[in-house]
PDB file of N, CA and C in Angstrom:
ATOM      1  N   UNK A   1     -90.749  18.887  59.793  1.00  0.00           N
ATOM      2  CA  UNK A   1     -89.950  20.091  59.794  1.00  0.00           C
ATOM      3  C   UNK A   1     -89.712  20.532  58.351  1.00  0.00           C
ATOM      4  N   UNK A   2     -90.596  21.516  57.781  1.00  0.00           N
ATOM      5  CA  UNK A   2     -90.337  21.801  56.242  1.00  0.00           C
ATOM      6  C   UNK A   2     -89.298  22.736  56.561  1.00  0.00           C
ATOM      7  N   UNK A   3     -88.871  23.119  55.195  1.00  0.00           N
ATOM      8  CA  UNK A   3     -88.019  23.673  54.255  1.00  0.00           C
ATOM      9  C   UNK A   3     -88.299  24.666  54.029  1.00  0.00           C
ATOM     10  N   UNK A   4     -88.655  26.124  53.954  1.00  0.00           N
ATOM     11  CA  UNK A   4     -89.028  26.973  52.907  1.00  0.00           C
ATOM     12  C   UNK A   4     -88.351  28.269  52.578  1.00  0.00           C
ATOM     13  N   UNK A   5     -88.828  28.949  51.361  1.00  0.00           N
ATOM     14  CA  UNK A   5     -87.777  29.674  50.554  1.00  0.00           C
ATOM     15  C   UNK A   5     -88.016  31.076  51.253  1.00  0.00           C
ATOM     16  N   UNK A   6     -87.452  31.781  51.142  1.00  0.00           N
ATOM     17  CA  UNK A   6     -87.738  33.204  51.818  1.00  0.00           C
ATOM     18  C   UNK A   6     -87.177  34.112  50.398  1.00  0.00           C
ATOM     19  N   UNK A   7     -87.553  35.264  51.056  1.00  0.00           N
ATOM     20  CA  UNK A   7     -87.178  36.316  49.921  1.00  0.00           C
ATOM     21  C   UNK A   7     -87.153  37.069  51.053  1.00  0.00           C
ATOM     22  N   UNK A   8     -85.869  38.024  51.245  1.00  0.00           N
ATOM     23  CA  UNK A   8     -85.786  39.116  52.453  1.00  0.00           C
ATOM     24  C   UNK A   8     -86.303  40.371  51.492  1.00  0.00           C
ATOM     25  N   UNK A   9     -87.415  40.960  52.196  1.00  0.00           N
ATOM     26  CA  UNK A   9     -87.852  42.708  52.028  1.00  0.00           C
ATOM     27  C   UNK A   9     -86.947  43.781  51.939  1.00  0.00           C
ATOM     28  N   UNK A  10     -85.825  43.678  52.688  1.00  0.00           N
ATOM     29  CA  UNK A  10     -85.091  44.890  53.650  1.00  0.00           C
ATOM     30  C   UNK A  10     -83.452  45.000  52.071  1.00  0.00           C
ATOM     31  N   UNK A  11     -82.786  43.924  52.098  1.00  0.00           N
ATOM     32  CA  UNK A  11     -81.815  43.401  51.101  1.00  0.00           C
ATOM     33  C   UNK A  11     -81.933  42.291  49.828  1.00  0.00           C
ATOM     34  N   UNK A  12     -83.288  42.083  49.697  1.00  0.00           N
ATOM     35  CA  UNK A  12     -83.439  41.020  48.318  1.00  0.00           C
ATOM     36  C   UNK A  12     -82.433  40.003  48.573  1.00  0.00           C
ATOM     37  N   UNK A  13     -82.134  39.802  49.891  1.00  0.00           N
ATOM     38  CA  UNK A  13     -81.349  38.424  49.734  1.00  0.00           C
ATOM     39  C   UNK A  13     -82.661  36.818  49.236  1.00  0.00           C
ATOM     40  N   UNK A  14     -82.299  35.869  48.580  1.00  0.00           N
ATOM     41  CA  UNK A  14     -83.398  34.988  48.318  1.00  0.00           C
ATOM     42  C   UNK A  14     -82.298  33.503  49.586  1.00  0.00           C
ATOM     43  N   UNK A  15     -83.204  32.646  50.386  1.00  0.00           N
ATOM     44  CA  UNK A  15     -82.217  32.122  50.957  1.00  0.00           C
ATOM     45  C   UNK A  15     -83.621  30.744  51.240  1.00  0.00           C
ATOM     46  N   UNK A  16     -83.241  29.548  51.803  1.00  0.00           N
ATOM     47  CA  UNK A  16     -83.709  28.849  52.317  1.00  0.00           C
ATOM     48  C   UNK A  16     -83.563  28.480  53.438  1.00  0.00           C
ATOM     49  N   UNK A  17     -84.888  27.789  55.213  1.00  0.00           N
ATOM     50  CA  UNK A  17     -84.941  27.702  56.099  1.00  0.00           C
ATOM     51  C   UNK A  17     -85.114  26.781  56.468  1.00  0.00           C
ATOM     52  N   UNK A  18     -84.915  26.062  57.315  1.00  0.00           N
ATOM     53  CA  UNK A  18     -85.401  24.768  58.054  1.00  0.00           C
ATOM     54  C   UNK A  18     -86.542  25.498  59.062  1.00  0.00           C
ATOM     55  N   UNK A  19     -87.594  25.367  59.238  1.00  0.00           N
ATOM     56  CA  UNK A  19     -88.304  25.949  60.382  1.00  0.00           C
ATOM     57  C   UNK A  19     -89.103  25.156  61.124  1.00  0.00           C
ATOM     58  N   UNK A  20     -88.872  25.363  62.465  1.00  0.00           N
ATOM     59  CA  UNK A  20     -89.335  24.416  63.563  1.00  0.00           C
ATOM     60  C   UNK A  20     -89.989  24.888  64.317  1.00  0.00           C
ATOM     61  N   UNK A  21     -91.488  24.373  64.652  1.00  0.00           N
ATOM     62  CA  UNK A  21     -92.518  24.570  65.842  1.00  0.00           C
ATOM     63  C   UNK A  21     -92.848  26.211  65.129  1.00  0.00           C
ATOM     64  N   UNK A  22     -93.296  27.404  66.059  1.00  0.00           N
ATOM     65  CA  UNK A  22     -93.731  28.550  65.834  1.00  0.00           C
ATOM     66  C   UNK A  22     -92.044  29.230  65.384  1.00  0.00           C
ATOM     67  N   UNK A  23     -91.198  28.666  65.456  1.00  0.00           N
ATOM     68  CA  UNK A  23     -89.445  29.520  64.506  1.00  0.00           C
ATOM     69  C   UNK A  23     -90.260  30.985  63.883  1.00  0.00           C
ATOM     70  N   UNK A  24     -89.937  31.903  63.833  1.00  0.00           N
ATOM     71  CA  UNK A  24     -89.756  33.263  63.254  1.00  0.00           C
ATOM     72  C   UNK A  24     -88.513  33.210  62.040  1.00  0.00           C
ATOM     73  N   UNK A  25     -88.648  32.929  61.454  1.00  0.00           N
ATOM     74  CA  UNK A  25     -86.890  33.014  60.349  1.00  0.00           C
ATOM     75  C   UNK A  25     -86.255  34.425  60.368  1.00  0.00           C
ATOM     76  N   UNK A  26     -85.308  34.743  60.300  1.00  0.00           N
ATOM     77  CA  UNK A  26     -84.373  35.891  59.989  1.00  0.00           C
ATOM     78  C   UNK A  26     -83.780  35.875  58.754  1.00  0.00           C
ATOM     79  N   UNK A  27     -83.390  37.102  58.265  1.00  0.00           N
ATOM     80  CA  UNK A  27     -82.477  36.966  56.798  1.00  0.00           C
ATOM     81  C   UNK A  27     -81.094  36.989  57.393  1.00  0.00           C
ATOM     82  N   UNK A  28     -80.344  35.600  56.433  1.00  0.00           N
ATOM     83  CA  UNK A  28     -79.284  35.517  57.257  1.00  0.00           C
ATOM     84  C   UNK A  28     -78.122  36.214  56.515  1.00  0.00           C
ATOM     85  N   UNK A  29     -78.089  37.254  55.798  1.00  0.00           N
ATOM     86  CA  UNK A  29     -77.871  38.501  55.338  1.00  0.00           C
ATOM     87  C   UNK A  29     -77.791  39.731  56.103  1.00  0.00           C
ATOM     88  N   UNK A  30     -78.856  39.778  56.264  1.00  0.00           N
ATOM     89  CA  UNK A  30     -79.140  41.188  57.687  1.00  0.00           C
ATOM     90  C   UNK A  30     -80.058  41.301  58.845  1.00  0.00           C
ATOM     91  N   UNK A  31     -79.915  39.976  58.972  1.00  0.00           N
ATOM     92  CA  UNK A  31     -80.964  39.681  59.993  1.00  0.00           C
ATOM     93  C   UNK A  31     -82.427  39.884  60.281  1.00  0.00           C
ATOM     94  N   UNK A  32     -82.727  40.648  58.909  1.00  0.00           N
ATOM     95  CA  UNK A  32     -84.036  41.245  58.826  1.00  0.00           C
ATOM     96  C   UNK A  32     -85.462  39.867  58.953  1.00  0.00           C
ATOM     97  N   UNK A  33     -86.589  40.590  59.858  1.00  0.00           N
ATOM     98  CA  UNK A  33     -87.262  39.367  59.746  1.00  0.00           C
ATOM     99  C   UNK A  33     -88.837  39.787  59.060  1.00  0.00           C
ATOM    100  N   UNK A  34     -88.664  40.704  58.061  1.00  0.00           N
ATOM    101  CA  UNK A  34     -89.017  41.450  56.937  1.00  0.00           C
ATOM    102  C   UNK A  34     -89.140  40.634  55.513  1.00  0.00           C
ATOM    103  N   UNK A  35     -89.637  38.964  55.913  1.00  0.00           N
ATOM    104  CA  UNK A  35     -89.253  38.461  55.058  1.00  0.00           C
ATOM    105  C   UNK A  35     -90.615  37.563  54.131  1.00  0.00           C
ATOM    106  N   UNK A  36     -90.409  37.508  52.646  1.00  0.00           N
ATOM    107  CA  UNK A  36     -91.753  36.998  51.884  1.00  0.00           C
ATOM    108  C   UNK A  36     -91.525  35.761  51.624  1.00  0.00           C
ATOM    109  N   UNK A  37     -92.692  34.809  51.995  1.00  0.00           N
ATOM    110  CA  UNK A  37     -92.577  33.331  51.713  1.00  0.00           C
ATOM    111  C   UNK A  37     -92.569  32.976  50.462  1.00  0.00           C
ATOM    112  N   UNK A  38     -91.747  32.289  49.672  1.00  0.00           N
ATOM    113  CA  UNK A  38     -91.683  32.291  48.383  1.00  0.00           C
ATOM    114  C   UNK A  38     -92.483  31.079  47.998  1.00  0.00           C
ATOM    115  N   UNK A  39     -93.366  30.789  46.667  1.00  0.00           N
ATOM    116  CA  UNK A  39     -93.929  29.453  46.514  1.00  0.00           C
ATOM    117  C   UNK A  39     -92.910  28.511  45.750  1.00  0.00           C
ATOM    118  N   UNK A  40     -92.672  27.777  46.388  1.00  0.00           N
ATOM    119  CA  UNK A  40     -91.210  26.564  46.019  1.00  0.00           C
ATOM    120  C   UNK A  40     -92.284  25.474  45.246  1.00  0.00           C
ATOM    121  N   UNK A  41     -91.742  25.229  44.204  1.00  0.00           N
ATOM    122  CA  UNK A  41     -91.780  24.038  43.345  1.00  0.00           C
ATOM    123  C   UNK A  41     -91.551  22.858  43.498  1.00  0.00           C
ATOM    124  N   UNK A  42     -92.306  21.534  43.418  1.00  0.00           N
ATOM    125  CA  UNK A  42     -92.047  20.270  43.679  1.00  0.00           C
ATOM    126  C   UNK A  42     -90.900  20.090  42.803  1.00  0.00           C
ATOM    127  N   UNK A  43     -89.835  19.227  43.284  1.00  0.00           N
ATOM    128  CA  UNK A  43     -88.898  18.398  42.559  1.00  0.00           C
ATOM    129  C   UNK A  43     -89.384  17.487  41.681  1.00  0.00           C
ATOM    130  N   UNK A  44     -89.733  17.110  40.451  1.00  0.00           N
ATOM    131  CA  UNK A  44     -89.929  15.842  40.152  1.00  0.00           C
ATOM    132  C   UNK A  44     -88.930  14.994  39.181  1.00  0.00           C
ATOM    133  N   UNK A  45     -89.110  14.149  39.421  1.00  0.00           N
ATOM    134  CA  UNK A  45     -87.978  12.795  39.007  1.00  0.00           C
ATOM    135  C   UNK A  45     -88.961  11.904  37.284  1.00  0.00           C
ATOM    136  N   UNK A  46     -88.306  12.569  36.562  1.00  0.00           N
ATOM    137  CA  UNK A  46     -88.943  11.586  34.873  1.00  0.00           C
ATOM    138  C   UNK A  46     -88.235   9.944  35.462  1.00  0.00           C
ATOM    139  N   UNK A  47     -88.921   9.421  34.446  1.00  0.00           N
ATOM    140  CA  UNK A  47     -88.229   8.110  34.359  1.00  0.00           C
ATOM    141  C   UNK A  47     -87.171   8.056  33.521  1.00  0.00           C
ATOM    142  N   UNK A  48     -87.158   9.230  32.616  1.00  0.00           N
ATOM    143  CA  UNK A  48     -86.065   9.155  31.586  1.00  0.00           C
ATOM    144  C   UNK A  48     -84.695   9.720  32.329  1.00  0.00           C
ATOM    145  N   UNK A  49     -85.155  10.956  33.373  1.00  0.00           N
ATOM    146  CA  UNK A  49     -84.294  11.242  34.250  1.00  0.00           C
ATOM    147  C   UNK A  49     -83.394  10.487  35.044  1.00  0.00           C
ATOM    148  N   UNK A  50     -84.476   9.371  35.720  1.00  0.00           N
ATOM    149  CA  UNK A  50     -84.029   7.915  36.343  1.00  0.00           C
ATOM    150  C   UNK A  50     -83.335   7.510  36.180  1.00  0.00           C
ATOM    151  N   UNK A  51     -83.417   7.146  34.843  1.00  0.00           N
ATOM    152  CA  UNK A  51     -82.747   6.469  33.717  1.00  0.00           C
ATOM    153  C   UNK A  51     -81.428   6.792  33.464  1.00  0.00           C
ATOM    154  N   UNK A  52     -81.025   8.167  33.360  1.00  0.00           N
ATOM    155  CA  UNK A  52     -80.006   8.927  32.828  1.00  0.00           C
ATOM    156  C   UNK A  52     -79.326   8.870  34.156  1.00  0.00           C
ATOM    157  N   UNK A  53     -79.591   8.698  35.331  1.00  0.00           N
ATOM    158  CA  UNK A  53     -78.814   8.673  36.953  1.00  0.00           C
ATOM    159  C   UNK A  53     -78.604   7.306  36.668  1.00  0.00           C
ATOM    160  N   UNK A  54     -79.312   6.671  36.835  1.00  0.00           N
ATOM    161  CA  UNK A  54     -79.231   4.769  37.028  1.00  0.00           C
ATOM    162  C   UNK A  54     -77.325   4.978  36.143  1.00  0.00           C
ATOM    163  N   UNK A  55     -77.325   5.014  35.232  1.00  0.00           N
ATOM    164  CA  UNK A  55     -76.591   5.297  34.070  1.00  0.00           C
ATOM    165  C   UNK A  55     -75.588   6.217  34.663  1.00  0.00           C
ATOM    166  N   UNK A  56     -75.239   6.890  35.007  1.00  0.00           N
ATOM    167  CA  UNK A  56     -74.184   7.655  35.250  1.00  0.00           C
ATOM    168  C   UNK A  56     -73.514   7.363  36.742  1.00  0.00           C
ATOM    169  N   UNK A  57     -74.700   6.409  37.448  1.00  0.00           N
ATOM    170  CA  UNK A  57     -74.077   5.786  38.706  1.00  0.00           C
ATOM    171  C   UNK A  57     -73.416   4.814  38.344  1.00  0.00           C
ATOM    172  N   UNK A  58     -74.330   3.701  37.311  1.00  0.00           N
ATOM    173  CA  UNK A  58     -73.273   2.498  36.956  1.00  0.00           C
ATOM    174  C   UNK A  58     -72.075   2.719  36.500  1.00  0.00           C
ATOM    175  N   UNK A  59     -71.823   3.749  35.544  1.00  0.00           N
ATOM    176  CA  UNK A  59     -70.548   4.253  34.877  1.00  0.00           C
ATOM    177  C   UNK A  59     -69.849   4.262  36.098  1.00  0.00           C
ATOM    178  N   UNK A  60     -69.811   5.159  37.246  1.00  0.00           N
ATOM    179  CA  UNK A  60     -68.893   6.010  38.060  1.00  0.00           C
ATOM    180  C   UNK A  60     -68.748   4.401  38.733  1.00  0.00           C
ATOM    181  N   UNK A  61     -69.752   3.472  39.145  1.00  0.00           N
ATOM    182  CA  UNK A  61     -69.325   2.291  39.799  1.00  0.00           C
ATOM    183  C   UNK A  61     -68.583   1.153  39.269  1.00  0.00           C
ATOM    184  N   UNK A  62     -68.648   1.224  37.973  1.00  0.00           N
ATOM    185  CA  UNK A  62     -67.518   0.570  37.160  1.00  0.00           C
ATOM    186  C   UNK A  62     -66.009   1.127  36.863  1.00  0.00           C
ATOM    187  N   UNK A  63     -65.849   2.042  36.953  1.00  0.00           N
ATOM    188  CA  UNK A  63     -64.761   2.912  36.738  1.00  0.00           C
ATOM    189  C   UNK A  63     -63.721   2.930  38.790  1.00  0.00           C
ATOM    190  N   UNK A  64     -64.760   3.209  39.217  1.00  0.00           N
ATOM    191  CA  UNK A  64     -64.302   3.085  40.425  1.00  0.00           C
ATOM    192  C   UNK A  64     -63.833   1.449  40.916  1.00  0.00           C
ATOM    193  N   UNK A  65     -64.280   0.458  40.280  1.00  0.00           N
ATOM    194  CA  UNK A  65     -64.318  -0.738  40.530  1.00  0.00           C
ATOM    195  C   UNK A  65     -63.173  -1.253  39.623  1.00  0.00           C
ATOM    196  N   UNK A  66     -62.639  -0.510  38.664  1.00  0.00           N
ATOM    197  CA  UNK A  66     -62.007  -0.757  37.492  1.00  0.00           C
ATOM    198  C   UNK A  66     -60.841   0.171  38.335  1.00  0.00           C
ATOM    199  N   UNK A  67     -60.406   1.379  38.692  1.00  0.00           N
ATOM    200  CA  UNK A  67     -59.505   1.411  39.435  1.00  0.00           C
ATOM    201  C   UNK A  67     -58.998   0.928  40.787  1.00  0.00           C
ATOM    202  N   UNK A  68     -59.777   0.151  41.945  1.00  0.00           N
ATOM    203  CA  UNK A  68     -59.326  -0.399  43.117  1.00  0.00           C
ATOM    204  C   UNK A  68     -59.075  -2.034  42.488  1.00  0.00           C
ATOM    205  N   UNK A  69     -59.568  -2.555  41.192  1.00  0.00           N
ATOM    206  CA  UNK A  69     -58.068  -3.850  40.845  1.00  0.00           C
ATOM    207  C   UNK A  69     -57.312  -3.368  40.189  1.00  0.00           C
ATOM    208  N   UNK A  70     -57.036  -1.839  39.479  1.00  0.00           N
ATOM    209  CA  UNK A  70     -55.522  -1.567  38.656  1.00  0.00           C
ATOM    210  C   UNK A  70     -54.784  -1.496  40.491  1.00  0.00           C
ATOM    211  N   UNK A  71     -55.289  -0.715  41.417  1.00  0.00           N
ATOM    212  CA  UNK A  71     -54.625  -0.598  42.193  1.00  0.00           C
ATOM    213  C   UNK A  71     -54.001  -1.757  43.135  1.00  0.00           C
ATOM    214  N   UNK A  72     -55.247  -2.571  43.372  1.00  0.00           N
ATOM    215  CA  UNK A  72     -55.057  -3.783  44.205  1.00  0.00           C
ATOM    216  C   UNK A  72     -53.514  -4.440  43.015  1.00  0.00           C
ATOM    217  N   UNK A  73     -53.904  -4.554  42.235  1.00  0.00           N
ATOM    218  CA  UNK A  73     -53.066  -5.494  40.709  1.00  0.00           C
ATOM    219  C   UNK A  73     -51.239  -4.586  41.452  1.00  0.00           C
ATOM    220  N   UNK A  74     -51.380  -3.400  41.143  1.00  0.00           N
ATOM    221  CA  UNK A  74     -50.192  -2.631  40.973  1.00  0.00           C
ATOM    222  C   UNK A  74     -49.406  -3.546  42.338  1.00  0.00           C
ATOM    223  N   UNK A  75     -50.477  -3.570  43.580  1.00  0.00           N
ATOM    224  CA  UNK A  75     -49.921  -3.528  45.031  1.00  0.00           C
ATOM    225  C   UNK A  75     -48.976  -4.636  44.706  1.00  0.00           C
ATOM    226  N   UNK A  76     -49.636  -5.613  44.396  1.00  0.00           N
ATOM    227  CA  UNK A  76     -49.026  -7.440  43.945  1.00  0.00           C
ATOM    228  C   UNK A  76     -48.081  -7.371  43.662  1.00  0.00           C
ATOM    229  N   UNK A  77     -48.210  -6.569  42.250  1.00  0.00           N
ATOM    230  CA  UNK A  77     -46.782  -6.684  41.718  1.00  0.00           C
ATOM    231  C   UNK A  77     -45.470  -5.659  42.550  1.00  0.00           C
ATOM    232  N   UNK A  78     -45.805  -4.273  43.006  1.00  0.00           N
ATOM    233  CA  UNK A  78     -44.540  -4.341  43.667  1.00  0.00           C
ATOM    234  C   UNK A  78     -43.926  -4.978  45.012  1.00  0.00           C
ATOM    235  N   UNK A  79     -45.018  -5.520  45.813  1.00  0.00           N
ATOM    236  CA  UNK A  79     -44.822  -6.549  47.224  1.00  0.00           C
ATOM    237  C   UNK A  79     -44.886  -7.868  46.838  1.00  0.00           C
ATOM    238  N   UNK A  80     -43.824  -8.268  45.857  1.00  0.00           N
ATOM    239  CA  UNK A  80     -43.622  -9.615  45.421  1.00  0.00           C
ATOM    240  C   UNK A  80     -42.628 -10.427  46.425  1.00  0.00           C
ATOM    241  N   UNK A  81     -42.644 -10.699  47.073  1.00  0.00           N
ATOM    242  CA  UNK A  81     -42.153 -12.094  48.168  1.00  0.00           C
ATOM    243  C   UNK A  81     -41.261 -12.946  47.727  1.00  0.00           C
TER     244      UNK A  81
END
């Protein structure tokens, strides 16, 4: 089930579709089905890119991991027994 980009004829709306089996798409703007298949570009992933995610996940997973023991820590100390 691809993906693809449309460009509506009727209002220049630019939009994307899920399209299934023989689907007709509509512009979901004005319903127009007046519409130009656009050529969509592969995504691609660098390794340096990789790299720079790997990296900004570990951060957010240390930080997140670094606030549930300030929190767990806080709980302790005010439900002291």
């Amino acid at each position: 089930m691809p993906i693809y980009e449309y460009s509506c004829n009727a209002c220049d709306h630019r939009f994307e579709v899920l399209v299934r089996g023989d689907m007709t798409p509509a512009c979901p703007e004005c319903e127009s089905k007046d519409l130009e298949k656009l050529l969509s570009l592969p995504r691609v992933h660098s390794e340096a890119r990789k790299g720079r995610s790997m990296r900004a996940a570990r951060a957010r997973d240390k930080k997140q991991g670094e606030d549930r023991v300030r929190a767990q820590r806080e709980y302790e100390l005010s439900h002291d027994d």
